[in-house]
C-alpha atoms as a PDB file:
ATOM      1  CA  UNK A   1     -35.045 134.670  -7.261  1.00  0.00           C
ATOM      2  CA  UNK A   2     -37.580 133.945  -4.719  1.00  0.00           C
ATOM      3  CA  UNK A   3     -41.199 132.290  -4.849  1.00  0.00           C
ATOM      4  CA  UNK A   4     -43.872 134.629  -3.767  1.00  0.00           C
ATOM      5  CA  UNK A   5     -44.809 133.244  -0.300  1.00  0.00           C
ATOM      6  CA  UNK A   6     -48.763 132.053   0.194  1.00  0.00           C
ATOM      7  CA  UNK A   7     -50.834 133.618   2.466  1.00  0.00           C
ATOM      8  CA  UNK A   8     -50.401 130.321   5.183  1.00  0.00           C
ATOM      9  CA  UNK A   9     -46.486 130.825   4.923  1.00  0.00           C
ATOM     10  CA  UNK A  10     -45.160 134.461   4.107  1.00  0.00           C
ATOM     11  CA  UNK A  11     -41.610 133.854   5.012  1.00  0.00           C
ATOM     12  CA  UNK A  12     -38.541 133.947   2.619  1.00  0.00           C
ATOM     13  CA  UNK A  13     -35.341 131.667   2.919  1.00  0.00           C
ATOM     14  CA  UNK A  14     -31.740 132.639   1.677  1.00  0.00           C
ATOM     15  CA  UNK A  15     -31.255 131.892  -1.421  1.00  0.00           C
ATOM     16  CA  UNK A  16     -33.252 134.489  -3.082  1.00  0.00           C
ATOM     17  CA  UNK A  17     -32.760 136.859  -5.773  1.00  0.00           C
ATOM     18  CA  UNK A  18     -32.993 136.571  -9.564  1.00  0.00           C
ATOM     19  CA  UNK A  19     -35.899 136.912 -12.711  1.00  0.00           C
ATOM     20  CA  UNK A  20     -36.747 134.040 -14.595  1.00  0.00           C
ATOM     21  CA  UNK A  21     -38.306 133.359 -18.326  1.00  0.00           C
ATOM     22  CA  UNK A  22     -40.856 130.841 -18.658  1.00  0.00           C
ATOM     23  CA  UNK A  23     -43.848 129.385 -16.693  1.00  0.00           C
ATOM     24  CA  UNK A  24     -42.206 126.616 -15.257  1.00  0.00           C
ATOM     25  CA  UNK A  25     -41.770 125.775 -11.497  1.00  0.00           C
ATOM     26  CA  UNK A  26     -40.123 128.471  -9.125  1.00  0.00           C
ATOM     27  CA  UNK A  27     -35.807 127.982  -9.851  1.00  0.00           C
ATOM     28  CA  UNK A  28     -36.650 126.428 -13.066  1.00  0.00           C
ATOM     29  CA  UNK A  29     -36.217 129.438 -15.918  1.00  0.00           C
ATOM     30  CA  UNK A  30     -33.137 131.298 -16.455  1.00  0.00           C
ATOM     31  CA  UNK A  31     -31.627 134.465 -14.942  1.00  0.00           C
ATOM     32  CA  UNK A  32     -31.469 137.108 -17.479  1.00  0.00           C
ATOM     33  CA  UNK A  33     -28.133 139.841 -17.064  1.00  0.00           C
ATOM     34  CA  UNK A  34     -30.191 143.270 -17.520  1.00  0.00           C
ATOM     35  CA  UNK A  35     -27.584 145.708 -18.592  1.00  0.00           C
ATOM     36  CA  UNK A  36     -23.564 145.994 -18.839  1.00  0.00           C
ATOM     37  CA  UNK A  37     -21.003 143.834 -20.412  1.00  0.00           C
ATOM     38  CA  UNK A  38     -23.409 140.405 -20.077  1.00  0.00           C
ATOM     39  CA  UNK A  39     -26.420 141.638 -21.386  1.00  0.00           C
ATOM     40  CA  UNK A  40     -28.981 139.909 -22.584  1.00  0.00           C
ATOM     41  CA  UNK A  41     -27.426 136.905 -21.259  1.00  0.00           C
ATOM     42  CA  UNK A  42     -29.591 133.980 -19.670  1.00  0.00           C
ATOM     43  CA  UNK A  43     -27.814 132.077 -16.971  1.00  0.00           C
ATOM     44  CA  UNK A  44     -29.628 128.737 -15.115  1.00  0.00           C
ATOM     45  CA  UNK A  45     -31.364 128.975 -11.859  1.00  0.00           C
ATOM     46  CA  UNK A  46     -30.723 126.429  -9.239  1.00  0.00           C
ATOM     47  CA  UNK A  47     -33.933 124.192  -8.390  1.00  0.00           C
ATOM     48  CA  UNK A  48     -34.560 124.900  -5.187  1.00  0.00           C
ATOM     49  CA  UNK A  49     -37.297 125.920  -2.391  1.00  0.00           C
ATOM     50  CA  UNK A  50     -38.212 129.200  -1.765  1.00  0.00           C
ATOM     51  CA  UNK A  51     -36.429 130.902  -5.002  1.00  0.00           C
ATOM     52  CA  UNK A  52     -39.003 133.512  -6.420  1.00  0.00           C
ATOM     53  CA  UNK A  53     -38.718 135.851  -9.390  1.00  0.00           C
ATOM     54  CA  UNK A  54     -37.939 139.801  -8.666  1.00  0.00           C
ATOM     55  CA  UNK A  55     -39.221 141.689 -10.856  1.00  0.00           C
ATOM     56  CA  UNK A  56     -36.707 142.861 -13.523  1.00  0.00           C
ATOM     57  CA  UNK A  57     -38.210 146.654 -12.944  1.00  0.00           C
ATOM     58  CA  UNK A  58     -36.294 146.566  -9.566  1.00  0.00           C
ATOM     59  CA  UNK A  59     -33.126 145.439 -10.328  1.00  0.00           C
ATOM     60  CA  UNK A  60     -33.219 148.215 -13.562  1.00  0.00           C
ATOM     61  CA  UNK A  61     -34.372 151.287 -10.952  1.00  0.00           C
ATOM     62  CA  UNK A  62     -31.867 149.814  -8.735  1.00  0.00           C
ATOM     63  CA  UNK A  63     -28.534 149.982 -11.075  1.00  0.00           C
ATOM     64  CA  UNK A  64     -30.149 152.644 -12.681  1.00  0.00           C
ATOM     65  CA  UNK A  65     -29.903 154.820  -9.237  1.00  0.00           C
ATOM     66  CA  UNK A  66     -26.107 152.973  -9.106  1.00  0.00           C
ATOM     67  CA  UNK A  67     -24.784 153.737 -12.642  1.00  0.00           C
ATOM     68  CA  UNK A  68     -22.010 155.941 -10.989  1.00  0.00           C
ATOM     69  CA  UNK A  69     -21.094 153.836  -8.361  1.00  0.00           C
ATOM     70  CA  UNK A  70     -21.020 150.162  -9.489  1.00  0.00           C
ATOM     71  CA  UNK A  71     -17.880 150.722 -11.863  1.00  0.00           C
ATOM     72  CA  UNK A  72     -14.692 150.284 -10.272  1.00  0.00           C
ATOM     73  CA  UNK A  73     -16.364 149.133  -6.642  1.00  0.00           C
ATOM     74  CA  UNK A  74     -16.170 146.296  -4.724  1.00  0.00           C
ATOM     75  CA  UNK A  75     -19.406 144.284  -3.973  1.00  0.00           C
ATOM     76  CA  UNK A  76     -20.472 142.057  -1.057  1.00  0.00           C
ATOM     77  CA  UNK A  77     -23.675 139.940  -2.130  1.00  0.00           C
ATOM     78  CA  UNK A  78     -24.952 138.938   1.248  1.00  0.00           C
ATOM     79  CA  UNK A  79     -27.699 136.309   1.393  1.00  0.00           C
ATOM     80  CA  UNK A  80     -27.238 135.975  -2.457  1.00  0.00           C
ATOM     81  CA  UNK A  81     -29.269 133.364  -3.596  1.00  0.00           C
ATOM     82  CA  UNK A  82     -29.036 133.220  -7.059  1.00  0.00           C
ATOM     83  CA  UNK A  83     -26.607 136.047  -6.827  1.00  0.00           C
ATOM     84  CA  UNK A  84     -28.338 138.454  -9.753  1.00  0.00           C
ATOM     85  CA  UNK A  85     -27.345 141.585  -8.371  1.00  0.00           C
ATOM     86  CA  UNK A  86     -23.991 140.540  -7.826  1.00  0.00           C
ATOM     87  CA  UNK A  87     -23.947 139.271 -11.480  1.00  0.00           C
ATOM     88  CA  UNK A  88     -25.693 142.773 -12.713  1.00  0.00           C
ATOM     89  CA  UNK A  89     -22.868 144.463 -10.860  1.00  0.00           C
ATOM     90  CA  UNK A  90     -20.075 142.978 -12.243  1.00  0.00           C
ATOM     91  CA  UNK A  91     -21.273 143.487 -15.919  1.00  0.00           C
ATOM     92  CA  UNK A  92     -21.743 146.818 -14.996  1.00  0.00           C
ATOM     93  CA  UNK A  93     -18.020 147.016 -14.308  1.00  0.00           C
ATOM     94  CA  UNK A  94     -17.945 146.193 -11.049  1.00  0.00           C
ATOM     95  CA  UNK A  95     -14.092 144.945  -9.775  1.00  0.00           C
ATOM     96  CA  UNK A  96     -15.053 142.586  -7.399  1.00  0.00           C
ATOM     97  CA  UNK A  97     -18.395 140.743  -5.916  1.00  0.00           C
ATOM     98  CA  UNK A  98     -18.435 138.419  -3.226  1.00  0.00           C
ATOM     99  CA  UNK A  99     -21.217 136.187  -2.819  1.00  0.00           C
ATOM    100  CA  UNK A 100     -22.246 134.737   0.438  1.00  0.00           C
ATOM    101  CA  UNK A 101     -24.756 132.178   0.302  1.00  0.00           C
ATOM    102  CA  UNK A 102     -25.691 129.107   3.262  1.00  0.00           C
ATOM    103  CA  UNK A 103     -27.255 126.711   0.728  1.00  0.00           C
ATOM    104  CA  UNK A 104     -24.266 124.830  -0.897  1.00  0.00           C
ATOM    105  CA  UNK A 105     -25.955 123.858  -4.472  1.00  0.00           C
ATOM    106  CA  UNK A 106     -27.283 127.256  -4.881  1.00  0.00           C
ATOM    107  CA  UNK A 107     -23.664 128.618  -4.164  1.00  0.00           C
ATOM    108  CA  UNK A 108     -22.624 126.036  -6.477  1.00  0.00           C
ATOM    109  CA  UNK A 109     -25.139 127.696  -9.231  1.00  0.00           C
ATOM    110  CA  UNK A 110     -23.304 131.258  -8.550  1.00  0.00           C
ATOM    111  CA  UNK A 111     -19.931 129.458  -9.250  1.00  0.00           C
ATOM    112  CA  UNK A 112     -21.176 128.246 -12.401  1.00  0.00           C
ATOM    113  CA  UNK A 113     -22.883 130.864 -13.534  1.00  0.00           C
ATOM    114  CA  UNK A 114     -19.115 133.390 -12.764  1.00  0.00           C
ATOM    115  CA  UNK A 115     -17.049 130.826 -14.820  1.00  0.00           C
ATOM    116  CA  UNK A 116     -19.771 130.434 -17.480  1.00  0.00           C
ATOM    117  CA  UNK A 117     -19.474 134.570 -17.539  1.00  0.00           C
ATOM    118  CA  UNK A 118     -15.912 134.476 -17.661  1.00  0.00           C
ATOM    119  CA  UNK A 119     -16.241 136.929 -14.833  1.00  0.00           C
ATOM    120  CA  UNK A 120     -14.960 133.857 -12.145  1.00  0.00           C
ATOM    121  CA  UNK A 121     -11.323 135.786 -11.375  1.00  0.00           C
ATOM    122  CA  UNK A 122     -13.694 138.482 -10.643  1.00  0.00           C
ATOM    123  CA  UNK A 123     -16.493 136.880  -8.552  1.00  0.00           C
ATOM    124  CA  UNK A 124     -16.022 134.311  -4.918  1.00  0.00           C
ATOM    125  CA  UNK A 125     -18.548 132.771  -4.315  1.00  0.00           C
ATOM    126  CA  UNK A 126     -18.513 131.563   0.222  1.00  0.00           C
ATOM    127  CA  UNK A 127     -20.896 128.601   1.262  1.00  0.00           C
ATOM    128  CA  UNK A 128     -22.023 130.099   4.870  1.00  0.00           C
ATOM    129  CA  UNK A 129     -24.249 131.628   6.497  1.00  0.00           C
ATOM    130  CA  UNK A 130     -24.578 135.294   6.283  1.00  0.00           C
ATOM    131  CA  UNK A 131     -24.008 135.643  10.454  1.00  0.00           C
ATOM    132  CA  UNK A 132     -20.938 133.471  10.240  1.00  0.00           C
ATOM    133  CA  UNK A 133     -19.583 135.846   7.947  1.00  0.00           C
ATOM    134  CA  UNK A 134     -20.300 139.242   9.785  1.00  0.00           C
ATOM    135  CA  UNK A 135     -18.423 137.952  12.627  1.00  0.00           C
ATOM    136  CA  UNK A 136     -15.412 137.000  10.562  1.00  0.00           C
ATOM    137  CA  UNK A 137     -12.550 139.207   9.668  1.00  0.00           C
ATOM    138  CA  UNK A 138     -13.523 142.089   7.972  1.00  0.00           C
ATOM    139  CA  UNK A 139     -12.621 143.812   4.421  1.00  0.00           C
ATOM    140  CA  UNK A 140     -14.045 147.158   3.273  1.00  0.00           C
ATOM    141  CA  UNK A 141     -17.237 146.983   0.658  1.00  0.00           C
ATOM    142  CA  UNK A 142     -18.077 149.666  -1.566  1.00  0.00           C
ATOM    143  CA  UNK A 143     -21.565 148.849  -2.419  1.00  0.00           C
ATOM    144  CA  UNK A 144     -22.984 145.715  -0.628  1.00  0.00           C
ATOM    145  CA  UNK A 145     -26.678 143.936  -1.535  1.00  0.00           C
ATOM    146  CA  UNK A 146     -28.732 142.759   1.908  1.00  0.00           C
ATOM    147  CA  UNK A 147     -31.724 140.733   0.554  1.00  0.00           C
ATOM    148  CA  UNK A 148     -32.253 138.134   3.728  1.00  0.00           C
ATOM    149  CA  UNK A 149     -35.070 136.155   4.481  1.00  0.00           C
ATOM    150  CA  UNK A 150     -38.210 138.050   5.373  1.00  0.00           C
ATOM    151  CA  UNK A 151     -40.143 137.970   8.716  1.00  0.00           C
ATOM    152  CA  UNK A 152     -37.082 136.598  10.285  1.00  0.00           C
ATOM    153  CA  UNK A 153     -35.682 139.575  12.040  1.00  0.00           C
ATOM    154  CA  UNK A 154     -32.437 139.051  10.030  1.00  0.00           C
ATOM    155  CA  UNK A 155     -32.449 142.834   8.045  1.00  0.00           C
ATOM    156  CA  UNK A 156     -31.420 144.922  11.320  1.00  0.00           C
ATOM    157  CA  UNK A 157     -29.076 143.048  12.632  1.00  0.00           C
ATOM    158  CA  UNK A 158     -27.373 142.433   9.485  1.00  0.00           C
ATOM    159  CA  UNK A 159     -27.167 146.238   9.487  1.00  0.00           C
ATOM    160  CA  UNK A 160     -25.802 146.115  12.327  1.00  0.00           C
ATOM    161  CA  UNK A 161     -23.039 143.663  11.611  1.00  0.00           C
ATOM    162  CA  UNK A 162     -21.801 145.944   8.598  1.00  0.00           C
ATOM    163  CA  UNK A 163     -21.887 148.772  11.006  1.00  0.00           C
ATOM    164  CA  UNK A 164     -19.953 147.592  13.821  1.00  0.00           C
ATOM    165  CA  UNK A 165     -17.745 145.070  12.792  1.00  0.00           C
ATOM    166  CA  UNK A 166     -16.359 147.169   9.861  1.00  0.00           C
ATOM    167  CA  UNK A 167     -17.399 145.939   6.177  1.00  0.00           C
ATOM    168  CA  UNK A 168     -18.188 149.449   4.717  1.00  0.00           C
ATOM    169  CA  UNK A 169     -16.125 151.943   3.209  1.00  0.00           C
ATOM    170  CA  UNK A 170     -16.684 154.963   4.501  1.00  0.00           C
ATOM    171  CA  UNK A 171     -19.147 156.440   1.847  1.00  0.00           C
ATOM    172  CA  UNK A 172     -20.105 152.965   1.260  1.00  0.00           C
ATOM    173  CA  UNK A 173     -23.709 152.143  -0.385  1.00  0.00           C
ATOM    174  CA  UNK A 174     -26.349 149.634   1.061  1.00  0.00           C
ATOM    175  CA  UNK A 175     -28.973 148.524  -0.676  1.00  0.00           C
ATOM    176  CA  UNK A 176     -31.330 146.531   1.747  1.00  0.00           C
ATOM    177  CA  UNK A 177     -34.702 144.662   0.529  1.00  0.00           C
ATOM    178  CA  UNK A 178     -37.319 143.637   3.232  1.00  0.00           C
ATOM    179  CA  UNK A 179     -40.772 143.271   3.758  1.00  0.00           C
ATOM    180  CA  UNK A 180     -42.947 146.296   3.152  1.00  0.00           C
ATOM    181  CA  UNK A 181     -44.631 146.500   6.773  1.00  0.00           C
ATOM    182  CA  UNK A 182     -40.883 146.376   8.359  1.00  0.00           C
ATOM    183  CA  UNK A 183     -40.306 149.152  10.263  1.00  0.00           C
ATOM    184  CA  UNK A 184     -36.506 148.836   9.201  1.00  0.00           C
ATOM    185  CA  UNK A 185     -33.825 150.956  11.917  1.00  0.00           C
ATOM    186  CA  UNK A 186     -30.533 151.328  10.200  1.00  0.00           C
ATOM    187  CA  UNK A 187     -27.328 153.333  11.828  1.00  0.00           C
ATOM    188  CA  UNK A 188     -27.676 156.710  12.309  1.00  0.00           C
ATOM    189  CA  UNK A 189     -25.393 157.788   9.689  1.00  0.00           C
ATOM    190  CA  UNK A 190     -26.991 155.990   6.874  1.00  0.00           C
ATOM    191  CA  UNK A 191     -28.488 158.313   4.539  1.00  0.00           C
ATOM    192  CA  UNK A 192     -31.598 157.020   2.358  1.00  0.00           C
ATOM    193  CA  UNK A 193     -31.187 157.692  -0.803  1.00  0.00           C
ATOM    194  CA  UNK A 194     -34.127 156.156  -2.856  1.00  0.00           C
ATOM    195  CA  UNK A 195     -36.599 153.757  -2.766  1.00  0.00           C
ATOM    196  CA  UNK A 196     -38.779 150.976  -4.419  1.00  0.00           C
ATOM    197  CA  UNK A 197     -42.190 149.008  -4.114  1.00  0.00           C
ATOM    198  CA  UNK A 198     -42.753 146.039  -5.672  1.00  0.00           C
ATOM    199  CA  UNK A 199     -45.670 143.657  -4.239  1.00  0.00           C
ATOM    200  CA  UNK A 200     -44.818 143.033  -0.654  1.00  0.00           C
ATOM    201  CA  UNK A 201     -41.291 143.881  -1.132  1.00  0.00           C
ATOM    202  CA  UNK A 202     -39.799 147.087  -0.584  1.00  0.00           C
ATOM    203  CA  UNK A 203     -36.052 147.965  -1.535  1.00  0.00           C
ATOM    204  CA  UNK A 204     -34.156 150.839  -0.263  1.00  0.00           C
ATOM    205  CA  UNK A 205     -30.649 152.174  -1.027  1.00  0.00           C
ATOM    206  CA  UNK A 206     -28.643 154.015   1.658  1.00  0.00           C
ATOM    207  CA  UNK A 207     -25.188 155.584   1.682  1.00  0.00           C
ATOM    208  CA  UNK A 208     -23.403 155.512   4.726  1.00  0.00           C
ATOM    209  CA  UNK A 209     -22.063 158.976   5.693  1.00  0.00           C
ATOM    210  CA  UNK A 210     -19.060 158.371   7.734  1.00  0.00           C
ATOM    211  CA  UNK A 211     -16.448 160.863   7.967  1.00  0.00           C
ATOM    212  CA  UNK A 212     -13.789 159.755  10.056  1.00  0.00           C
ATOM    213  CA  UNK A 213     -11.271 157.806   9.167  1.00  0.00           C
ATOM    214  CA  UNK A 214     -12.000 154.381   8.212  1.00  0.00           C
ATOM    215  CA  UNK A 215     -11.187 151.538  10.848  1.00  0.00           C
ATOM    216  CA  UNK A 216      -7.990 149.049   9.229  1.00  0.00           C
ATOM    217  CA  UNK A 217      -9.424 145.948   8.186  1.00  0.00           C
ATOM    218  CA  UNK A 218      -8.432 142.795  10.127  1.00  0.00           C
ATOM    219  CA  UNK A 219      -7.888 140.401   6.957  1.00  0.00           C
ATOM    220  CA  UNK A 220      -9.214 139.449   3.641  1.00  0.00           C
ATOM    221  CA  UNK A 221     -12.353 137.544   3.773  1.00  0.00           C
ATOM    222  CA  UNK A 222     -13.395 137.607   0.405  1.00  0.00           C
END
């Protein structure tokens, strides 16, 4: 859930995604579960700077595009924020999410929100930065979220991090949302699948196309 930057300050922080109800300040309203085994239900959004609603439109396309793929797969929410689509993908049947997010109260709101769910043996939720993790010991993802800050040159190297230091299954999916005017380079071997426009945001999901085998991950970090 992010707050639509002003034209003196277009840049995005973190904590980001989510929708919420209401006309009250930005992180004030209540993130609504679109489809899946918690629908309908409205969760609280951390209070917090720079947390914007997404319209629900995008998330719906999104899962929409993923109805075959989110049951049954294991989820990395990376730069989660309010962790929506890592919330939408576990009601959708997902086994497993992990959440990564810097900003410790906002991380705390994902906790809350999983236990609240009853979806909290399902769903970790890691206080650190997005970076930190990459380097770490790796696990495979099946479908993985990348919604980091905008105008930070973040997105790519992110990318990169999956790539390289082995996150991804190897028909993993990647669904990466960054500024519109981004002229976003992903690894060769990422197919793009579909994509989305919303305001200044544009969303695009991949599928990695790997077919060697897979490299042994080095531990469990989620």
């Amino acid at each position: 859930m992010k707050r639509r930057p002003s034209s003196s300050s277009r840049q995005r922080r973190a904590s980001s995604r989510g929708t919420a109800s209401g006309s009250g300040p930005a992180g004030r309203g209540k993130l609504r579960i679109i489809g899946g085994d918690y629908r309908r239900r409205q969760l609280p959004v951390p209070d917090s700077p720079g947390l914007r609603p997404t319209p629900d439109r995008v998330r719906e396309t999104l899962f929409n595009w993923l109805t075959g793929v989110t049951p049954g797969a294991r989820v990395l929410d990376l730069y989660a924020g309010t962790g929506a689509l890592g919330l939408e993908a576990l009601s959708r049947g997902a086994r497993q999410a992990c959440f990564v997010e810097r900003e410790p109260r906002v991380a705390q709101g994902i906790g809350t929100n999983l236990a609240t769910l009853g979806a909290d043996e399902r769903g970790r939720v890691l206080t650190q930065a997005a970076e930190a993790f990459l380097a770490g010991p790796a696990t495979l993802f099946d479908l993985v979220f990348l919604d980091p800050p905008f105008r930070q040159g973040l997105a790519e190297a992110a990318c990169i991090g999956l790539e390289e230091n082995g996150w991804l299954a190897p028909e993993a999916w990647i669904y990466v949302e960054v500024e519109q005017e981004l002229a976003l380079r992903v690894p060769a071997h990422w197919r793009l699948h579909r994509e989305v426009k919303a305001g200044d945001t544009l969303g695009r999901l991949y599928q990695r196309q790997w077919r060697q085998a897979p490299p042994s991950p080095a531990g469990d970090a989620c």
